[in-house]
Protein backbone atom coordinates (compact mmCIF):
# COMPACT_ATOMS: atom_id res chain seq x y z
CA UNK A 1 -19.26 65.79 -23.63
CA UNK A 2 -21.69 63.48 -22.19
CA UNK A 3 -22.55 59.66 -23.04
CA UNK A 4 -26.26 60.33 -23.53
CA UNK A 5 -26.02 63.31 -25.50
CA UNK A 6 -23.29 61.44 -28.15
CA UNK A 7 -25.59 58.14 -27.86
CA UNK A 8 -27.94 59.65 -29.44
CA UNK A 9 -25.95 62.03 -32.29
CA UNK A 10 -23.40 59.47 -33.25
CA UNK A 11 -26.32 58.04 -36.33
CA UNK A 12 -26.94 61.53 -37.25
CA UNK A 13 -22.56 61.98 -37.25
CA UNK A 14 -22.32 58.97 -39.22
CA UNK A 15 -24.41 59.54 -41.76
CA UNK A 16 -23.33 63.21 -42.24
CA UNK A 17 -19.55 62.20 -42.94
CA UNK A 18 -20.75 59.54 -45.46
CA UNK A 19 -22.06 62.10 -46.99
CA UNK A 20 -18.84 63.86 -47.18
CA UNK A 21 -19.67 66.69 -44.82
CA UNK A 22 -16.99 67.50 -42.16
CA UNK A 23 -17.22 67.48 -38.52
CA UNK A 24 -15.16 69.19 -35.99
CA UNK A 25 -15.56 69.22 -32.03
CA UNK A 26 -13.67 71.03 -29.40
CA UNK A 27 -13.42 70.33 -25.81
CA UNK A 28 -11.85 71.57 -23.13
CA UNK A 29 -9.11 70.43 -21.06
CA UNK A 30 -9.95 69.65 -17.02
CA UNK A 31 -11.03 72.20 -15.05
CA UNK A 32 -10.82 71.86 -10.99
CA UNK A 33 -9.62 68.12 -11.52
CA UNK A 34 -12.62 67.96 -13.51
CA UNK A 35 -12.57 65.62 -17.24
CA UNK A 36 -14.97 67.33 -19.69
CA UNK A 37 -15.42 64.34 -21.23
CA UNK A 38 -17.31 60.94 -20.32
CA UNK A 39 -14.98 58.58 -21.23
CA UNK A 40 -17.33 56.60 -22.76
CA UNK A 41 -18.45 58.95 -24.88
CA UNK A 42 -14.89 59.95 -26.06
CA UNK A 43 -13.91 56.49 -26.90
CA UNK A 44 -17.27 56.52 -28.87
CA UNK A 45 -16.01 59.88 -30.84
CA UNK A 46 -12.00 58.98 -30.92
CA UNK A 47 -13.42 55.91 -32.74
CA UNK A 48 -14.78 57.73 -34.87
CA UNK A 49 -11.42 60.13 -35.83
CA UNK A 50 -10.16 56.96 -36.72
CA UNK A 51 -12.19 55.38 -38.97
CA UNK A 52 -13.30 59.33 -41.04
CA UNK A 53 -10.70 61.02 -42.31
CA UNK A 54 -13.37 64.35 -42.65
CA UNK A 55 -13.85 63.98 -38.49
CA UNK A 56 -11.70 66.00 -36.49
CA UNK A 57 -11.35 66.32 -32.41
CA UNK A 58 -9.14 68.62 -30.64
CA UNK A 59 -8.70 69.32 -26.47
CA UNK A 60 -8.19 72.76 -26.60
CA UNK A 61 -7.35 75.11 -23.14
CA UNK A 62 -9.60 75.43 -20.58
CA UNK A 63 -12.68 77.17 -21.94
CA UNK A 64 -16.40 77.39 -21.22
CA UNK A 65 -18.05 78.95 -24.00
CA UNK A 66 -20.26 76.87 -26.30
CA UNK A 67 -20.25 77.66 -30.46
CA UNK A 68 -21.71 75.99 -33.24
CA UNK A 69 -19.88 77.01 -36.84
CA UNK A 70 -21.71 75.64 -39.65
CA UNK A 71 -19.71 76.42 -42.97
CA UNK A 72 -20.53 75.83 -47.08
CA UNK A 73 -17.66 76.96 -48.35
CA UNK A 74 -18.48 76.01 -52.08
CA UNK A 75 -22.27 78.29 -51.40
CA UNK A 76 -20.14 80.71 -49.31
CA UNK A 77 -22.93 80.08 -46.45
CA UNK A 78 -21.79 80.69 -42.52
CA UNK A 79 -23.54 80.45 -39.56
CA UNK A 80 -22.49 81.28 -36.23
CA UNK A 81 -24.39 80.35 -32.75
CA UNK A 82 -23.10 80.95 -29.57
CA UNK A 83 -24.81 80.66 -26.20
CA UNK A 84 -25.24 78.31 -23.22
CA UNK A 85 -26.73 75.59 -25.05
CA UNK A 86 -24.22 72.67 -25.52
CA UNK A 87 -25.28 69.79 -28.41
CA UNK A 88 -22.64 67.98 -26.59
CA UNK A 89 -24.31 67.32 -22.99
CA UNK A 90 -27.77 68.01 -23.26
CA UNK A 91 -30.30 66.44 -25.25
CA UNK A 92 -34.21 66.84 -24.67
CA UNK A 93 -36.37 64.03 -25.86
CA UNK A 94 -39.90 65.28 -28.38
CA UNK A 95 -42.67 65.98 -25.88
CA UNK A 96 -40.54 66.48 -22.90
CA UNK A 97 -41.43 68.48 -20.20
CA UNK A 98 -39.95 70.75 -17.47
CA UNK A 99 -36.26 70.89 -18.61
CA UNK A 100 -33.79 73.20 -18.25
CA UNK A 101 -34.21 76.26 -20.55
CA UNK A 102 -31.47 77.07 -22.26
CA UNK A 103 -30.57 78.06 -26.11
CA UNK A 104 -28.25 79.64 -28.61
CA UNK A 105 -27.96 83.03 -30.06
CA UNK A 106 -27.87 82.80 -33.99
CA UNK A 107 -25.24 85.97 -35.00
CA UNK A 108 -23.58 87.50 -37.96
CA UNK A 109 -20.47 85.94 -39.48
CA UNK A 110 -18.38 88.82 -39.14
CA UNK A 111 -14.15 90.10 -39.47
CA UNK A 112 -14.19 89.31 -35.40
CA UNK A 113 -15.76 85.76 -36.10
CA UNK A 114 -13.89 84.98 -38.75
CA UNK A 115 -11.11 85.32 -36.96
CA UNK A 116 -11.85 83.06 -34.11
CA UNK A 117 -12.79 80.52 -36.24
CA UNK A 118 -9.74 80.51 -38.08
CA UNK A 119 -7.51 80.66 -34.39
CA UNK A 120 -9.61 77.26 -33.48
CA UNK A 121 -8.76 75.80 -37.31
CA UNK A 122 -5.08 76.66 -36.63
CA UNK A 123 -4.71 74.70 -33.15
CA UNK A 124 -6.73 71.55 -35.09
CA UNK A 125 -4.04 71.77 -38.26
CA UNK A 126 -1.24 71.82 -35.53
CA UNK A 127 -2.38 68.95 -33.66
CA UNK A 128 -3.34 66.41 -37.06
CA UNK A 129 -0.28 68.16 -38.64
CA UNK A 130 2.33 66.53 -35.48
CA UNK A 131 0.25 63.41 -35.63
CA UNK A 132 1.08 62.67 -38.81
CA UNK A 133 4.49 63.47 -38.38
CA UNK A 134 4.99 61.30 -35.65
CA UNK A 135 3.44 58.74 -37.38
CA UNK A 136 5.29 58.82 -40.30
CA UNK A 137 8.62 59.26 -38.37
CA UNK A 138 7.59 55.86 -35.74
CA UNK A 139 6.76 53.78 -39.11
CA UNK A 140 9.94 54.47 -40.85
CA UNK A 141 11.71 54.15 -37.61
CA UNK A 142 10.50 51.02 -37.86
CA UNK A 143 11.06 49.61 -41.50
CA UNK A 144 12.21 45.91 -41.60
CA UNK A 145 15.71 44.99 -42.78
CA UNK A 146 14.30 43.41 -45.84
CA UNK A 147 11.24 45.58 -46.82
CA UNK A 148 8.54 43.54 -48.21
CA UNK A 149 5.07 44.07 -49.60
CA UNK A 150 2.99 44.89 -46.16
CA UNK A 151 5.55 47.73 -45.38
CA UNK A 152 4.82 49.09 -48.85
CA UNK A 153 1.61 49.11 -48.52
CA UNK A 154 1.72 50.87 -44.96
CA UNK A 155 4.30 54.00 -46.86
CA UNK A 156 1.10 53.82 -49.36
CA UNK A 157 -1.47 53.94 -46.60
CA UNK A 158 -0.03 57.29 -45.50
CA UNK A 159 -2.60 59.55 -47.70
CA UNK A 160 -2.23 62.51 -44.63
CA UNK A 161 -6.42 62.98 -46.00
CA UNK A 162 -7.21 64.95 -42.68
CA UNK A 163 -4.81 67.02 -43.64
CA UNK A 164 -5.67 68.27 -47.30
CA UNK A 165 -8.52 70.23 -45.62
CA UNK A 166 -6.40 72.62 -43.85
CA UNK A 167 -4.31 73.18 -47.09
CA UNK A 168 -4.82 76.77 -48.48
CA UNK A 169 -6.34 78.02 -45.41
CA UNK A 170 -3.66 80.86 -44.95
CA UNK A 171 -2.50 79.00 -41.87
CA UNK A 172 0.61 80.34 -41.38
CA UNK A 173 3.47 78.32 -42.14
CA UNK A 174 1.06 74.95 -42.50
CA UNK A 175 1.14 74.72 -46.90
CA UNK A 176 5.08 74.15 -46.25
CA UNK A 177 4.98 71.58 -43.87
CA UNK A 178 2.53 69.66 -45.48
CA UNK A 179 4.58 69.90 -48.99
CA UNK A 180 7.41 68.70 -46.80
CA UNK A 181 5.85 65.97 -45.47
CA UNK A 182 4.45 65.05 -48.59
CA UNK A 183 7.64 65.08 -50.22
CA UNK A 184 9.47 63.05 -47.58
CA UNK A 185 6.87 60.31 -47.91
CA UNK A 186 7.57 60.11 -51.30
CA UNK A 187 10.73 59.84 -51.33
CA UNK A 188 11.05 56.92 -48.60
CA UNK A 189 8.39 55.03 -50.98
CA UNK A 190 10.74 55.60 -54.06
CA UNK A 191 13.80 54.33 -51.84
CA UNK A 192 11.82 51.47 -50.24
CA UNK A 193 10.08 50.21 -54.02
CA UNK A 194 13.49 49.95 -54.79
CA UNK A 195 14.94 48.01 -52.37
CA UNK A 196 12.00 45.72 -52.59
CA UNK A 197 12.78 45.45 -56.17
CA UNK A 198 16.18 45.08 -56.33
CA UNK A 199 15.80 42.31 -53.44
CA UNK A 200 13.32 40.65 -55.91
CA UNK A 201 15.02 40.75 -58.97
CA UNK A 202 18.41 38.98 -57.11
CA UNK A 203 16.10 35.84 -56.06
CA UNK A 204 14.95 35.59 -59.65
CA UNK A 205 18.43 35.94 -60.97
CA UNK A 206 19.71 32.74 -58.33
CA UNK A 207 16.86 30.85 -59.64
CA UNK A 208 17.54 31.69 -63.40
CA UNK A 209 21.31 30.94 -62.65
CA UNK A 210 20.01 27.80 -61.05
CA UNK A 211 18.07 26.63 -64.06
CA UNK A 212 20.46 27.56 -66.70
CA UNK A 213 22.73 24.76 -65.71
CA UNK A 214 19.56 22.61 -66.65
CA UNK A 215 17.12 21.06 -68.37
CA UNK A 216 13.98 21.84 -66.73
CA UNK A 217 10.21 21.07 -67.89
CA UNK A 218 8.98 23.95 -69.81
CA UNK A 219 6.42 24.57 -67.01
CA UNK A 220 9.11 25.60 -64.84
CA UNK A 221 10.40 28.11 -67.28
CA UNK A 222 6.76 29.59 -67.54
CA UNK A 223 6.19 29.70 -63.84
CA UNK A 224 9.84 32.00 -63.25
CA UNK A 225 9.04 33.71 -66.81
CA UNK A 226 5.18 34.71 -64.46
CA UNK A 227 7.35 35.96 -61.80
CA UNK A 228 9.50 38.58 -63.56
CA UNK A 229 6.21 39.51 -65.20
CA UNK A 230 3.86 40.14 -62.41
CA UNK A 231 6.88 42.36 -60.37
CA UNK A 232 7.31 44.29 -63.79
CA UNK A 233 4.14 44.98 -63.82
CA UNK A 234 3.49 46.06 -60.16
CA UNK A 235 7.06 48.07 -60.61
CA UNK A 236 6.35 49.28 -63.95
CA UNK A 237 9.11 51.95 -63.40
CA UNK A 238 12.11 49.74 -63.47
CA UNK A 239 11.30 47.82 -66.49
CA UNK A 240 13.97 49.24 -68.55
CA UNK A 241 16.68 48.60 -66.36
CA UNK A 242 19.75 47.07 -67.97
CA UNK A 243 19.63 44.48 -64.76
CA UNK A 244 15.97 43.71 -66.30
CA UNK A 245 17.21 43.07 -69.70
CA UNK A 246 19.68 41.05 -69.35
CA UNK A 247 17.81 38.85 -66.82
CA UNK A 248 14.87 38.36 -69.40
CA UNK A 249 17.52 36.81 -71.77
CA UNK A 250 19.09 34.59 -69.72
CA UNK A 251 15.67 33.24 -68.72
CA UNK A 252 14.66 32.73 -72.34
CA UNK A 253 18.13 30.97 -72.69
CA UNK A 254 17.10 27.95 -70.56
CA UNK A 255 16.56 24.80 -72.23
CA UNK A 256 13.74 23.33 -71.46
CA UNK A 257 12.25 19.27 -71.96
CA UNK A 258 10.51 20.68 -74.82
CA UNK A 259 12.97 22.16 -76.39
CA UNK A 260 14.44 19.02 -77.06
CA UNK A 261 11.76 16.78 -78.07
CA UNK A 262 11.59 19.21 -80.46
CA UNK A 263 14.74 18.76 -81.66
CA UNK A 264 14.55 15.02 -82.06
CA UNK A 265 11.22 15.16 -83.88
CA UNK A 266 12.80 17.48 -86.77
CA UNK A 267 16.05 14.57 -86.92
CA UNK A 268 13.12 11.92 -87.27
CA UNK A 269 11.01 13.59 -90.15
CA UNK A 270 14.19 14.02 -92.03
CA UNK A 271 15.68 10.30 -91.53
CA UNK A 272 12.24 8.90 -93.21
């Protein structure tokens, strides 16, 4: 992989997976002490793993072959090239002369292809699969003591999209450990909403407690009567609780200024 040869693909990349086409590139791992990779150019194309969740890159064992699969699955179109001609490294510039001759064999997508393809797609699901195991496992390694809003919305930010593409691809054993993973997300966000919630609801409850021993302007009551409503609404879920009930009636039990000038106006119309 070669910084010239990336340098001037990366637009063409770009533009491809904003379309919503996928890209995936395999390279090998050293051979003699040799990197098969500039490392400018792979910092160029692990940026790019991380900001398109339809690019994929994989160092797979030492190899030396060159392909090119190009795949419509929805027009059931594939096209297979193999041959000494590496998109990677070697780029020729329009109206260049006396370079290196070399090219790729266009052949038929056959049982034998097939299967190679799909041995290359299993090595790619295992490696995206343990990343984003690992990286679920580190992140609820590291969950705060009290979980608040940006840990929520880190759970949340765990879609596992590079991994949807592999689903259904009769790779052996991969359909389970997605569900699994899947499932286990889930069910950490369920536990963790909760907490949040709970921890939520208790600070509203001191503060009602607080208030009920009081007269307080009627703006006050409004403002704690906006928080209970904004957290319902975010936790929808939980808005039947009998915790939620009760605290919604103790809140409209406060007295407020209001309250009694309202009072004293009704004894004053009915002294005149």
């Amino acid at each position: 992989i070669k910084r010239n040869a990336i340098n001037r693909r990366l637009p063409f990349f770009e533009k491809y997976l904003q379309k919503g086409g996928r890209i995936f590139i395999a390279y090998s791992l050293p051979e003699n002490d040799t990197e098969m990779a500039d490392e400018n150019a792979l910092n160029k194309l692990l940026e790019l793993e991380k900001r398109h969740q339809n690019f994929y890159i994989h160092q797979l064992p030492s190899f030396h072959y060159k392909r090119v699969w190009i795949r419509d699955d929805k027009k059931e179109e594939h096209l297979y090239y193999t041959g000494s001609y590496n998109i990677l490294s070697f780029f020729v510039k329009q109206g260049l002369q006396n370079v290196r001759q070399e090219e790729m064999t266009k052949l038929l997508w056959d049982e034998e292809n097939e299967n190679e393809y799909k041995e290359v797609l299993t090595q790619f699901a295992a490696k995206y699969m343990e990343q984003a195991t690992l990286e679920f496992e580190q992140l609820i390694t590291s969950a705060p003591e009290n979980i608040d809003k940006e840990f929520l919305k880190k759970i949340k930010s765990l879609t596992n999209n590079k991994l949807k593409f592999f689903v259904n691809e009769n790779i052996e054993g991969f359909d389970d450990e997605y569900t699994a993973l899947q499932d286990k997300k889930e069910e950490k966000l369920k536990l963790y909403k909760r907490l949040y919630f709970d921890r939520e609801i208790d600070n509203i409850e001191r503060e009602v407690k607080t208030l009920q021993s009081q007269t307080v302007s009627f703006d006050r009551k409004k403002g704690v009567q906006a928080k209970l409503n904004a957290l319902l609404n975010e936790f929808s879920e939980y808005k039947d609780l009998e915790k939620v009930h009760e605290l919604s009636q103790s809140l409209q039990e406060i007295k407020t200024l209001s309250d009694y000038k309202g009072f004293n106006n009704k004894k004053n119309k009915k002294k005149k």
